[in-house]
PDB file of N, CA and C in Angstrom:
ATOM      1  N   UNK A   1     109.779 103.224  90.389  1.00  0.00           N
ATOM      2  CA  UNK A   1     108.700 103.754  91.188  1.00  0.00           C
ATOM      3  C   UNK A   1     107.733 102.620  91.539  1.00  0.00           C
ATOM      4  N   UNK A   2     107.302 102.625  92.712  1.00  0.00           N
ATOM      5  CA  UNK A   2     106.554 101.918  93.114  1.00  0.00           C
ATOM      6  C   UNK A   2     105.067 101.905  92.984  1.00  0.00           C
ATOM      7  N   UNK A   3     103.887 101.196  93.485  1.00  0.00           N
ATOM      8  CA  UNK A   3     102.700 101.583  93.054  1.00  0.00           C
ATOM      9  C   UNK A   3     101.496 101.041  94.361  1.00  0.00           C
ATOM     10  N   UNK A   4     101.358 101.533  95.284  1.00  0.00           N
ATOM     11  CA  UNK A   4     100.137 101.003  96.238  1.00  0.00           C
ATOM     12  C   UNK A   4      98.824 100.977  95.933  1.00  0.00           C
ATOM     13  N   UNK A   5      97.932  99.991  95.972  1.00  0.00           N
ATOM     14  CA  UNK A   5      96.663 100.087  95.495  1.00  0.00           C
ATOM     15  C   UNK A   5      95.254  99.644  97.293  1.00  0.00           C
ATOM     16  N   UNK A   6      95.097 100.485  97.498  1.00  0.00           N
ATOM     17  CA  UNK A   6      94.535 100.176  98.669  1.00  0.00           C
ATOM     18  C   UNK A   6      93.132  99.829  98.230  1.00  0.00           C
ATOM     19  N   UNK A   7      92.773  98.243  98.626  1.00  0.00           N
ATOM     20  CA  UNK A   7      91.699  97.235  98.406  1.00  0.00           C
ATOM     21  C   UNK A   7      90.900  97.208  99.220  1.00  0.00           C
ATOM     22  N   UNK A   8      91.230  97.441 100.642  1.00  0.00           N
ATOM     23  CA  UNK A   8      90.216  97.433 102.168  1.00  0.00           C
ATOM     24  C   UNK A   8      90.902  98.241 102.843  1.00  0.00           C
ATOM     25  N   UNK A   9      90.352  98.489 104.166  1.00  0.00           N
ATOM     26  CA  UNK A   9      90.501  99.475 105.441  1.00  0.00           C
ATOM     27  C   UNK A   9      91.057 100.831 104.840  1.00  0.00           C
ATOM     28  N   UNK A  10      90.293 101.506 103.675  1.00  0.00           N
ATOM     29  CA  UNK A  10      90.258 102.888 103.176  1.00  0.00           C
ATOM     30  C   UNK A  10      88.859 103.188 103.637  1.00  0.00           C
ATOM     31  N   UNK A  11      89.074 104.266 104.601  1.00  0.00           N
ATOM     32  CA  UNK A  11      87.828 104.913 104.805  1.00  0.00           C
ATOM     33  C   UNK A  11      87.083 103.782 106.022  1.00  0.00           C
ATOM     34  N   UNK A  12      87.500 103.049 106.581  1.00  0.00           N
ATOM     35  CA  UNK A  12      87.089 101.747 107.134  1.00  0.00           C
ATOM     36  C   UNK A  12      88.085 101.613 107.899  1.00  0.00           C
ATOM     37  N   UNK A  13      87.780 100.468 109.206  1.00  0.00           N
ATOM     38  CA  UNK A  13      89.124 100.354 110.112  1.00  0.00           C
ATOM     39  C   UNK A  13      88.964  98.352 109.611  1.00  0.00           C
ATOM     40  N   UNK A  14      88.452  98.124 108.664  1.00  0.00           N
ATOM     41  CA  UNK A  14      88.230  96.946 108.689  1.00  0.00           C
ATOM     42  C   UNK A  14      88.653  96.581 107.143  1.00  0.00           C
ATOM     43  N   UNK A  15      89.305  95.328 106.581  1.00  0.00           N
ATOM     44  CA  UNK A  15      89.133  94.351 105.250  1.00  0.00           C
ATOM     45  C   UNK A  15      90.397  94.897 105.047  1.00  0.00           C
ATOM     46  N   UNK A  16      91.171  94.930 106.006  1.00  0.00           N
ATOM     47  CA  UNK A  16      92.908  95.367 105.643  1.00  0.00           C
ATOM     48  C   UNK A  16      93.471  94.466 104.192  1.00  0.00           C
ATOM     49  N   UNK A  17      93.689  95.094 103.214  1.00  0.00           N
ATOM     50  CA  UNK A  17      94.485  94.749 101.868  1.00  0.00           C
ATOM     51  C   UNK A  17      95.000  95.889 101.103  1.00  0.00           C
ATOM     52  N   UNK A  18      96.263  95.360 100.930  1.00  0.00           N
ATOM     53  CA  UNK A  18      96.631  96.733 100.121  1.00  0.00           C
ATOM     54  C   UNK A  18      97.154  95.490  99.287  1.00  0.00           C
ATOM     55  N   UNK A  19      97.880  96.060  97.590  1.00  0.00           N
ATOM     56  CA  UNK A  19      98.482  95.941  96.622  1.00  0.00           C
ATOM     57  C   UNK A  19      99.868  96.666  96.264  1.00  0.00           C
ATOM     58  N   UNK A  20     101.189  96.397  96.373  1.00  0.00           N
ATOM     59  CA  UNK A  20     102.270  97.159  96.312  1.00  0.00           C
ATOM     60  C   UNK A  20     102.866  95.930  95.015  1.00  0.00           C
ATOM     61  N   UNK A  21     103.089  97.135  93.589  1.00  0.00           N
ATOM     62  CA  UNK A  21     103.751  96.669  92.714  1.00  0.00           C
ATOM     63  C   UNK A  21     105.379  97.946  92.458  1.00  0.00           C
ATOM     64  N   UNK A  22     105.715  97.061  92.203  1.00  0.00           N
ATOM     65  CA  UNK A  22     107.096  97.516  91.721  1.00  0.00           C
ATOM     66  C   UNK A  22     108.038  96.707  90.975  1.00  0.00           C
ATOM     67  N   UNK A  23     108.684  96.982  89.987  1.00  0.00           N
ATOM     68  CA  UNK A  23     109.112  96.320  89.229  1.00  0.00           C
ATOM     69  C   UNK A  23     108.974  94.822  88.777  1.00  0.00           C
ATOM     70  N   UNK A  24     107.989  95.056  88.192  1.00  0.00           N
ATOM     71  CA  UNK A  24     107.091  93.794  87.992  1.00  0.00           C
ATOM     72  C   UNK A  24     106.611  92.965  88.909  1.00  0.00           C
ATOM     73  N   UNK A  25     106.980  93.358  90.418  1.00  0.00           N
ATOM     74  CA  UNK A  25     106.516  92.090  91.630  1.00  0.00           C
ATOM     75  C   UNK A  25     105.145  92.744  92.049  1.00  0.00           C
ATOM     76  N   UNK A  26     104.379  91.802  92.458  1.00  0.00           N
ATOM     77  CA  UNK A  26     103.394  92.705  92.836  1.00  0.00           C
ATOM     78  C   UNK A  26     103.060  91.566  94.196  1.00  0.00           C
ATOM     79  N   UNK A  27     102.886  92.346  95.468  1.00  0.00           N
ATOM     80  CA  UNK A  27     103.154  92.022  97.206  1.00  0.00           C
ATOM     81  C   UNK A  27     101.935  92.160  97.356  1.00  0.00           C
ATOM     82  N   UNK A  28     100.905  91.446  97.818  1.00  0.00           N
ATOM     83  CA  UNK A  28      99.534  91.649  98.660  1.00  0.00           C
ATOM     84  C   UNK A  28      99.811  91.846 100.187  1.00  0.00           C
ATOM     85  N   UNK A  29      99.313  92.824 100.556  1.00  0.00           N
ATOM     86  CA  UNK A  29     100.004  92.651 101.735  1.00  0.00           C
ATOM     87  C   UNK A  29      98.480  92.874 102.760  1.00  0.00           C
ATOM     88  N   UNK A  30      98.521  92.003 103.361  1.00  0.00           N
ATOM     89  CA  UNK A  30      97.231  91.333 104.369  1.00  0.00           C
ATOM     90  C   UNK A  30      96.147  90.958 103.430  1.00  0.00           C
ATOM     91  N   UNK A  31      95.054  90.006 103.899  1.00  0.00           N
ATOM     92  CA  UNK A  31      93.510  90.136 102.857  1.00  0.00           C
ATOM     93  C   UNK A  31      92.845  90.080 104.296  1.00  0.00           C
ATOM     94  N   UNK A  32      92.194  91.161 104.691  1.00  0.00           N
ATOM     95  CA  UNK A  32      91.324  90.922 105.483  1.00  0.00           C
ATOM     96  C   UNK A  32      89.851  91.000 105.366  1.00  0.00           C
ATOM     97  N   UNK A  33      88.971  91.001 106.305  1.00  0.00           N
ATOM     98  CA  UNK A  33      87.745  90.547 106.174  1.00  0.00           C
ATOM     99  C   UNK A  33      86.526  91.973 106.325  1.00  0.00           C
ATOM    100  N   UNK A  34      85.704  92.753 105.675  1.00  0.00           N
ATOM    101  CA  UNK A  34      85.224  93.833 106.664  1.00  0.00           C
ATOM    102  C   UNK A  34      84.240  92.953 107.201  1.00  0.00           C
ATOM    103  N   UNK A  35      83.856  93.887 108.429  1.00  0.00           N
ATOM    104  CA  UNK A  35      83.357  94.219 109.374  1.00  0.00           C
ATOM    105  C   UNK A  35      81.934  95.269 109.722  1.00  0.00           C
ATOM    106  N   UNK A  36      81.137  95.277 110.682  1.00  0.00           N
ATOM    107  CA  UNK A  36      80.779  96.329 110.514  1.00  0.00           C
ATOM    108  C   UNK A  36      79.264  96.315 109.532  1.00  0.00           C
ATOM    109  N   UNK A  37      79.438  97.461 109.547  1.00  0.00           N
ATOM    110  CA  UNK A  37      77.639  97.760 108.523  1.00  0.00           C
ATOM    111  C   UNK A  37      77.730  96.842 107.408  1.00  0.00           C
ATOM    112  N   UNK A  38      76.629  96.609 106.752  1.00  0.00           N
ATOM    113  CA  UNK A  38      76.267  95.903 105.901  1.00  0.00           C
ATOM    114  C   UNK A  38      77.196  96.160 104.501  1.00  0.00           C
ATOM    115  N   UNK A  39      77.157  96.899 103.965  1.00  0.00           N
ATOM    116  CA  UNK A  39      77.347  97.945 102.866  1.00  0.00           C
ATOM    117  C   UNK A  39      79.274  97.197 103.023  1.00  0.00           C
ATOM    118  N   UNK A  40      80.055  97.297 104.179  1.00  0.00           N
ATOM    119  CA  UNK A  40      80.944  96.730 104.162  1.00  0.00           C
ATOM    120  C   UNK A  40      81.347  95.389 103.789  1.00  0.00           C
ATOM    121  N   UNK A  41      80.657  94.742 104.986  1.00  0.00           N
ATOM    122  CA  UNK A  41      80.564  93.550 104.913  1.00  0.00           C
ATOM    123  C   UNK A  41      80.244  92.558 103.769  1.00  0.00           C
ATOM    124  N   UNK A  42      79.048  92.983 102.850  1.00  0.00           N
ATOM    125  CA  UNK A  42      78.816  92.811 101.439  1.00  0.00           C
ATOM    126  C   UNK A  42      80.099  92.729 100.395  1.00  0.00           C
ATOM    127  N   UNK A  43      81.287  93.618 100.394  1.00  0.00           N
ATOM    128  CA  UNK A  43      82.593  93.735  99.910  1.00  0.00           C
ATOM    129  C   UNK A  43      83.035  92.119 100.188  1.00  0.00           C
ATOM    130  N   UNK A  44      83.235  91.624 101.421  1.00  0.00           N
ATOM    131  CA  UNK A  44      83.643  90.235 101.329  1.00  0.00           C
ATOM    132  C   UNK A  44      83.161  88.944  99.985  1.00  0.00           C
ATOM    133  N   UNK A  45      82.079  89.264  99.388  1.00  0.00           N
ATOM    134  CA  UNK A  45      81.995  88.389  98.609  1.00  0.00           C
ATOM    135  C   UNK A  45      82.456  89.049  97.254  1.00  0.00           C
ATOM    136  N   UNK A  46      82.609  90.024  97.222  1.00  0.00           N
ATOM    137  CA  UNK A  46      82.830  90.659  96.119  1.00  0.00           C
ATOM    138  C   UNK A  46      83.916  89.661  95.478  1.00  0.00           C
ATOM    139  N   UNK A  47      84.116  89.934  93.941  1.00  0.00           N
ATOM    140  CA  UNK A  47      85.172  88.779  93.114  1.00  0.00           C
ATOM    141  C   UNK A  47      86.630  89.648  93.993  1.00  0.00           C
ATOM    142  N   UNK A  48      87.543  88.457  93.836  1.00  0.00           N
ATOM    143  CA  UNK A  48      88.817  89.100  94.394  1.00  0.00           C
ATOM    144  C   UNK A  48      89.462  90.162  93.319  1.00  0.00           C
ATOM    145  N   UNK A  49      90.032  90.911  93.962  1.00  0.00           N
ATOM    146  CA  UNK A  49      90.230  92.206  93.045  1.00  0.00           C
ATOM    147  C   UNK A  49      91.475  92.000  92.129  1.00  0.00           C
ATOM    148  N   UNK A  50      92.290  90.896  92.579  1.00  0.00           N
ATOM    149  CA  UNK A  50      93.897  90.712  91.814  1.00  0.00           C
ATOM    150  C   UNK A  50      93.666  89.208  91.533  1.00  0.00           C
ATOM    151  N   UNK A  51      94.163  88.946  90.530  1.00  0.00           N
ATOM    152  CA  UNK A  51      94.259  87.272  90.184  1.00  0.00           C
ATOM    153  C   UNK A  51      94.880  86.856  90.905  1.00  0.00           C
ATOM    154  N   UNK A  52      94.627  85.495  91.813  1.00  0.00           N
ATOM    155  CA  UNK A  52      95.578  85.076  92.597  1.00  0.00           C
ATOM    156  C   UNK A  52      97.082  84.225  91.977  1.00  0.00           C
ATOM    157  N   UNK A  53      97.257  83.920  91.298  1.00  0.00           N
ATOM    158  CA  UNK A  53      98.132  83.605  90.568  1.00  0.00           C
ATOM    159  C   UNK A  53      99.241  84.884  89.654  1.00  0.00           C
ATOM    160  N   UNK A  54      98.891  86.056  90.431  1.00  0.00           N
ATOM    161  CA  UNK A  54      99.586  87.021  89.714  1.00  0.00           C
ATOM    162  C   UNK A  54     100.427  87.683  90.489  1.00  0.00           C
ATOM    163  N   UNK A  55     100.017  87.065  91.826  1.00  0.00           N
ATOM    164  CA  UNK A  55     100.745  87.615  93.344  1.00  0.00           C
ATOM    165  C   UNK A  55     101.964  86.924  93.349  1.00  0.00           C
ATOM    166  N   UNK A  56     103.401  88.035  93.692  1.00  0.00           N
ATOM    167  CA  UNK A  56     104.789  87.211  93.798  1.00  0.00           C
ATOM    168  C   UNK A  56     104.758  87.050  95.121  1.00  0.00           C
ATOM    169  N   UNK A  57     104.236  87.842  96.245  1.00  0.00           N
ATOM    170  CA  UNK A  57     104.567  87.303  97.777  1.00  0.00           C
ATOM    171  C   UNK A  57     103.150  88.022  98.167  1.00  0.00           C
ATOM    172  N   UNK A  58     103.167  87.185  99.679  1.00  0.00           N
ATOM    173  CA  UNK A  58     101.926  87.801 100.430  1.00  0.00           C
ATOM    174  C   UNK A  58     102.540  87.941 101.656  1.00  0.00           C
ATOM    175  N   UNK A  59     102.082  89.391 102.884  1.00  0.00           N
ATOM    176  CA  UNK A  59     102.675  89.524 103.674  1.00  0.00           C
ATOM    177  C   UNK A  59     101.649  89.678 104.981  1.00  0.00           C
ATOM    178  N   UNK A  60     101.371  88.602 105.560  1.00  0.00           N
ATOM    179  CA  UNK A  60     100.038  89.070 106.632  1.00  0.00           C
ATOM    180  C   UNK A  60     100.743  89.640 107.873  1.00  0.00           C
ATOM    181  N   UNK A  61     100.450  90.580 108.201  1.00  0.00           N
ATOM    182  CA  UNK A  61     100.641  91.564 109.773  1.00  0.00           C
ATOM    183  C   UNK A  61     100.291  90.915 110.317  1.00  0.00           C
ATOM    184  N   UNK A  62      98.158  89.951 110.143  1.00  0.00           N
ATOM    185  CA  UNK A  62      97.852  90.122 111.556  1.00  0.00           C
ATOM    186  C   UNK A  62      96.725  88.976 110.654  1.00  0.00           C
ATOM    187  N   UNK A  63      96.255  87.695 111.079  1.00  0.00           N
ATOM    188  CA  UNK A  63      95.096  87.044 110.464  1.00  0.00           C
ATOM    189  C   UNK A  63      94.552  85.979 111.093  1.00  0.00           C
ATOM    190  N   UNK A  64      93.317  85.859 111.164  1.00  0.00           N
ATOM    191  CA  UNK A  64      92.507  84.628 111.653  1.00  0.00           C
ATOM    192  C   UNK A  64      92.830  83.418 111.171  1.00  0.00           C
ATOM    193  N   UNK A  65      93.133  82.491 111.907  1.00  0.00           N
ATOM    194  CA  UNK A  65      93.927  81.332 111.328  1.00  0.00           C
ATOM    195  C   UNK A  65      93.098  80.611 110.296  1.00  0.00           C
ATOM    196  N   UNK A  66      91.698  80.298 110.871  1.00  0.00           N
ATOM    197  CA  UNK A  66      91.003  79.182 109.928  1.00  0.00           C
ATOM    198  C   UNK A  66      90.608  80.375 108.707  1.00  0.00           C
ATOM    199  N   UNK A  67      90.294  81.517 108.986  1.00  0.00           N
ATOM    200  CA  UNK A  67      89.955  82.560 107.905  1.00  0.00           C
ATOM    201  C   UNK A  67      91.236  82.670 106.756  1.00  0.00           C
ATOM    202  N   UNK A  68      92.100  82.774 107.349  1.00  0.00           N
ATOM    203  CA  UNK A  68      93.293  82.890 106.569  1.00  0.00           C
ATOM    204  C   UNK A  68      93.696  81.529 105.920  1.00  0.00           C
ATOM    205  N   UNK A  69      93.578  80.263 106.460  1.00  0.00           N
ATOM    206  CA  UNK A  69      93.878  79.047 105.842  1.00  0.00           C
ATOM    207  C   UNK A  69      93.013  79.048 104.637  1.00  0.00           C
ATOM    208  N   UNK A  70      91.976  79.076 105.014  1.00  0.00           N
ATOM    209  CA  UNK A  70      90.571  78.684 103.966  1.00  0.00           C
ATOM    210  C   UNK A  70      90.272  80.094 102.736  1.00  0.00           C
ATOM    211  N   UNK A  71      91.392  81.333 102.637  1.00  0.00           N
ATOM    212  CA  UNK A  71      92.076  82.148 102.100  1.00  0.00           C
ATOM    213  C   UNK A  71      92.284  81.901 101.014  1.00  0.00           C
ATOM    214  N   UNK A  72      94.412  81.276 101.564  1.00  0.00           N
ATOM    215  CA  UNK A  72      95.326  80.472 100.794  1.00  0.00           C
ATOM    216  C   UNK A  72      94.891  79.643 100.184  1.00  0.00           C
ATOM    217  N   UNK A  73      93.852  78.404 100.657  1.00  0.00           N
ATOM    218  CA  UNK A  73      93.536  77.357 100.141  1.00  0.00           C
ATOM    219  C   UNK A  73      92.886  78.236  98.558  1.00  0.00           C
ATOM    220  N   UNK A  74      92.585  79.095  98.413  1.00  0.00           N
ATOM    221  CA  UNK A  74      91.697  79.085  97.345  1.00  0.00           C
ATOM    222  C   UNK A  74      93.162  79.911  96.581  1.00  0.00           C
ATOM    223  N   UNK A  75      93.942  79.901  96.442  1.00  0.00           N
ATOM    224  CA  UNK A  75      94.836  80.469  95.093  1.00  0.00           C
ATOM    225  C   UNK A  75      95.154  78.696  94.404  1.00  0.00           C
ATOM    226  N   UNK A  76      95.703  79.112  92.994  1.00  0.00           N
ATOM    227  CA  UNK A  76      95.395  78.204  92.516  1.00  0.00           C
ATOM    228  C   UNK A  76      97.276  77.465  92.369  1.00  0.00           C
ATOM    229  N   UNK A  77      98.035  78.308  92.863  1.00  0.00           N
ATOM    230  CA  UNK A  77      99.738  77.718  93.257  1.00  0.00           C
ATOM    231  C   UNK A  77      99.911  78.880  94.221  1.00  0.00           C
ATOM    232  N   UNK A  78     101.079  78.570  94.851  1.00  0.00           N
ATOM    233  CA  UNK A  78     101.686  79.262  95.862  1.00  0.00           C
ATOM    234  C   UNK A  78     102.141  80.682  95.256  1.00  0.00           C
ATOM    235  N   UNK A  79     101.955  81.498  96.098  1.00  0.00           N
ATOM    236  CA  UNK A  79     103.383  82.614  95.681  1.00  0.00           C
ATOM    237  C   UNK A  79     104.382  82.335  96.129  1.00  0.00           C
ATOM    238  N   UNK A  80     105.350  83.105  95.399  1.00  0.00           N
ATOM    239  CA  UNK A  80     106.784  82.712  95.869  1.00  0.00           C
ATOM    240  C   UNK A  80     107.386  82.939  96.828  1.00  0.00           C
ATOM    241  N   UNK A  81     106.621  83.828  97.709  1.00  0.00           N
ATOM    242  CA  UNK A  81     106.705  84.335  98.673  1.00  0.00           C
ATOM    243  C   UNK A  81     105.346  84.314  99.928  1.00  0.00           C
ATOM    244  N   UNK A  82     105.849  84.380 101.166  1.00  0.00           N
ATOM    245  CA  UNK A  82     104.378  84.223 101.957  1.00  0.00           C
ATOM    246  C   UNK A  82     105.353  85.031 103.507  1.00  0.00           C
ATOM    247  N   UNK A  83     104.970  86.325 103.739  1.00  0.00           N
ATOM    248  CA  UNK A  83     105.432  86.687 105.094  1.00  0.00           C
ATOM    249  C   UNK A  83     104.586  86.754 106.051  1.00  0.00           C
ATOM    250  N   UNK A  84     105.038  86.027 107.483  1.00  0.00           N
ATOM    251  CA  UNK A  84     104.217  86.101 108.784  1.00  0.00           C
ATOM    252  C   UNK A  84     105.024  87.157 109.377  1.00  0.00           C
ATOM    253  N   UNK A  85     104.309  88.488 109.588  1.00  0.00           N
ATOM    254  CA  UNK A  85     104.950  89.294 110.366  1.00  0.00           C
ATOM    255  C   UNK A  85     104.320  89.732 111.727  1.00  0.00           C
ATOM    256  N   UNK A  86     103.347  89.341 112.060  1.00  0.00           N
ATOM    257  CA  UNK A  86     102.694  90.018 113.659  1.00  0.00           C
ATOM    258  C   UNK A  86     102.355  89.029 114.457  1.00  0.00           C
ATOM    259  N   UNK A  87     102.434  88.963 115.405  1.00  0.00           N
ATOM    260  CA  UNK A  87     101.800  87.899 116.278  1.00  0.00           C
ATOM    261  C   UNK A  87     103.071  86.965 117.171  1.00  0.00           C
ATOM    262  N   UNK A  88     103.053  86.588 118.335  1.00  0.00           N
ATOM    263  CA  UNK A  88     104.208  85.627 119.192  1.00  0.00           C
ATOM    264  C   UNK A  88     104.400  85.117 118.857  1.00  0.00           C
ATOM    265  N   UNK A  89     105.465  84.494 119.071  1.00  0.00           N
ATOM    266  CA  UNK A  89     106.526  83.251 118.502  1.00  0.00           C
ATOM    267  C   UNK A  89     105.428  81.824 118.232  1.00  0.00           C
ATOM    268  N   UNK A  90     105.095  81.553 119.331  1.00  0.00           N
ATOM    269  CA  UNK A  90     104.257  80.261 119.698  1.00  0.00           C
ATOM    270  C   UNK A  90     103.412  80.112 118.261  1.00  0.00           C
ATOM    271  N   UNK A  91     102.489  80.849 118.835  1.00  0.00           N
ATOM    272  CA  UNK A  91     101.399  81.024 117.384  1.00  0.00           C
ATOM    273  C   UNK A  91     101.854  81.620 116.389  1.00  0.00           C
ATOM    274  N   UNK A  92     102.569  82.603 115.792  1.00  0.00           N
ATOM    275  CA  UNK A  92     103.109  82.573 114.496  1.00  0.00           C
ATOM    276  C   UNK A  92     103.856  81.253 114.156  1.00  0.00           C
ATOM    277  N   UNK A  93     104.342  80.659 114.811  1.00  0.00           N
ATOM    278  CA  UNK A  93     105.335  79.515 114.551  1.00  0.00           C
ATOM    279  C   UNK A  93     104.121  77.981 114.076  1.00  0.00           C
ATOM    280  N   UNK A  94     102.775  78.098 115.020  1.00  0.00           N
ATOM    281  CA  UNK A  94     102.248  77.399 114.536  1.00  0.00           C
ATOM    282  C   UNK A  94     101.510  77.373 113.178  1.00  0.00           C
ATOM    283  N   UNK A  95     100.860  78.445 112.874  1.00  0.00           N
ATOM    284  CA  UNK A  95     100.506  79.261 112.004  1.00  0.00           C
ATOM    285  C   UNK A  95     101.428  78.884 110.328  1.00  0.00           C
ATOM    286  N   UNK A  96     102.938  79.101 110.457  1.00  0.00           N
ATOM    287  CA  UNK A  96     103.974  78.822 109.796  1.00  0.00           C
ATOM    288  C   UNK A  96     103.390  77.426 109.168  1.00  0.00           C
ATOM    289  N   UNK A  97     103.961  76.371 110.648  1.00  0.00           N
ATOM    290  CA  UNK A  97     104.100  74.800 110.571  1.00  0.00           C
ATOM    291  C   UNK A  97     102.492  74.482 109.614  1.00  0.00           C
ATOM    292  N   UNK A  98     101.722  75.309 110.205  1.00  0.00           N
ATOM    293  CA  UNK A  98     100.220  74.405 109.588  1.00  0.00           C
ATOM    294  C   UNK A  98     100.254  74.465 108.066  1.00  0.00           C
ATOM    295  N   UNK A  99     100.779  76.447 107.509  1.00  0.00           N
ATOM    296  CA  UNK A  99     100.672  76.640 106.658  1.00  0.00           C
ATOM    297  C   UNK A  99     101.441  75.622 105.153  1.00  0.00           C
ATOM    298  N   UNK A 100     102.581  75.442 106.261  1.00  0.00           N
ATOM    299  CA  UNK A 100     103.379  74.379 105.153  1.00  0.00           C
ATOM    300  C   UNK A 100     103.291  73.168 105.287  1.00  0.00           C
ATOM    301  N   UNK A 101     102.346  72.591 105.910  1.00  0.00           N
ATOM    302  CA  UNK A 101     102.260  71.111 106.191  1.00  0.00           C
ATOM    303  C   UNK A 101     100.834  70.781 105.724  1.00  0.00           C
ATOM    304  N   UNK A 102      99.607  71.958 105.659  1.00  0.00           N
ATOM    305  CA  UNK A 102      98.590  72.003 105.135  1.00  0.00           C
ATOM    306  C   UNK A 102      98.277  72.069 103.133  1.00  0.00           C
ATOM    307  N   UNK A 103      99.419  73.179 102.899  1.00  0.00           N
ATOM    308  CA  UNK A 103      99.375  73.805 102.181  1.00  0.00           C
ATOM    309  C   UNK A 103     100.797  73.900 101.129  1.00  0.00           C
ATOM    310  N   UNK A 104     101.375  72.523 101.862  1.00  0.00           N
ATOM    311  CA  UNK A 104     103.218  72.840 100.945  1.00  0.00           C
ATOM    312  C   UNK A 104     103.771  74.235 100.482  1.00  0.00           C
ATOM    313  N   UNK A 105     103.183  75.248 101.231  1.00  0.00           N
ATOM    314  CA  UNK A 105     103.719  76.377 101.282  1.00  0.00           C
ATOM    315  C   UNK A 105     105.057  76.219 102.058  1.00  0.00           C
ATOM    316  N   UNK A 106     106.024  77.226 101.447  1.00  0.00           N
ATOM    317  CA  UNK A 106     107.216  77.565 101.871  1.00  0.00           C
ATOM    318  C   UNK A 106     106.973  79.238 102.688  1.00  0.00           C
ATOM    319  N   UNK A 107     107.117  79.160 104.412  1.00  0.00           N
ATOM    320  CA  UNK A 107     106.139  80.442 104.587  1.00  0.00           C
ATOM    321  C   UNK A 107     107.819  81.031 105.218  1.00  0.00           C
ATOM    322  N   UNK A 108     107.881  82.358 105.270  1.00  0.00           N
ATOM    323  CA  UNK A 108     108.913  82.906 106.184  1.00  0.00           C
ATOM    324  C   UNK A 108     108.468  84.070 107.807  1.00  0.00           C
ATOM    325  N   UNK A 109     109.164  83.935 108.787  1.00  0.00           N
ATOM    326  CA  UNK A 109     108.666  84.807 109.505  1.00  0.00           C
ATOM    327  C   UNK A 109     110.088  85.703 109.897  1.00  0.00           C
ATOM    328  N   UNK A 110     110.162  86.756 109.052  1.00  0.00           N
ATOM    329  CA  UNK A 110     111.361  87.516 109.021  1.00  0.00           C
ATOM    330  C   UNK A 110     111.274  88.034 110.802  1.00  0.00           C
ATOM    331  N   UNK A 111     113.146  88.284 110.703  1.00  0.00           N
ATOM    332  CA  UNK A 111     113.178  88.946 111.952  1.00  0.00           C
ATOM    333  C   UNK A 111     112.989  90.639 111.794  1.00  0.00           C
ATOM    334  N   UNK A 112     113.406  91.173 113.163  1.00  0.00           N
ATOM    335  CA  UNK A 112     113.712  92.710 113.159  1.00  0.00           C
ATOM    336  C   UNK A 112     114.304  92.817 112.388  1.00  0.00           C
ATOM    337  N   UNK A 113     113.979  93.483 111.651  1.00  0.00           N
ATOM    338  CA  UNK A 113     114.977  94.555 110.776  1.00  0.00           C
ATOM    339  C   UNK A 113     115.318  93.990 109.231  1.00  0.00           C
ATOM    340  N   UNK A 114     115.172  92.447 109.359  1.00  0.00           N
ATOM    341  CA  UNK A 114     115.379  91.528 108.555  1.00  0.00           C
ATOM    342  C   UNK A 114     115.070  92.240 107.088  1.00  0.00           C
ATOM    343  N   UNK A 115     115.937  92.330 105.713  1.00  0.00           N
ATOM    344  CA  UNK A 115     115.923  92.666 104.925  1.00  0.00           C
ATOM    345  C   UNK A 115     115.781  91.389 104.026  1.00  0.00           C
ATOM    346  N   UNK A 116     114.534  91.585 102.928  1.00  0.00           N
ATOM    347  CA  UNK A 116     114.469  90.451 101.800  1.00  0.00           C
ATOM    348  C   UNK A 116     114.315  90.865 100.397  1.00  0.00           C
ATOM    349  N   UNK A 117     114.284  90.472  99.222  1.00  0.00           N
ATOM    350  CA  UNK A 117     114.738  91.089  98.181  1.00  0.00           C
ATOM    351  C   UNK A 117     113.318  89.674  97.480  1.00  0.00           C
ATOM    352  N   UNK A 118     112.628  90.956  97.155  1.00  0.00           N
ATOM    353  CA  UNK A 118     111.548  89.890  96.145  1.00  0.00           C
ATOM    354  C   UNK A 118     111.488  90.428  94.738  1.00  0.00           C
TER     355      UNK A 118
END
């Protein structure tokens, strides 16, 4: 059985993060930023809710490049995993290149349908 823990955009259209564990892996999937009224926005500094070093993959839909670099930069090793899933070829592809040339991340941008086993 699996386990979702929704971190942002509950009740909010903004600070997209969820938490999906299952058999011992545990997937962050987006960290986004809120938005919006104060009361939200305040959540951004909040301590991060998961140790970053406890994450096996991260999967961003959709992220601000320098927001998202300056992110990553703060875990303290890679996960073993890192998925680019939203956005055009061009710029996901750059996005990719920066991430692993910035960051010696190993990043993937699965295709359609593309099945991976974490």
């Amino acid at each position: 059985m699996a386990e979702l823990t929704f971190l942002g955009a509950a009740r909010t259209v903004t600070g997209s993060k969820y938490l999906l564990e299952s058999g011992g892996a545990r997937i962050l999937i987006d960290c986004g930023l809120f938005q919006g009224l104060k009361e939200f926005r305040l959540r951004n500094w909040d301590e991060f809710p998961v140790p970053e070093d406890s994450i096996d993959a991260v999967v961003l839909t959709h992220a601000d490049r320098s927001e998202i670099l300056r992110w990553l930069g703060t875990f303290p090793s890679a996960p073993e995993h890192l998925y680019l899933v939203h956005g055009e070829p061009g710029p996901m592809d750059a996005l990719r290149e920066t991430i692993a040339s910035q960051l010696r991340w190993n990043v993937h941008t699965p295709g359609h349908q593309e099945r991976v086993t974490i």
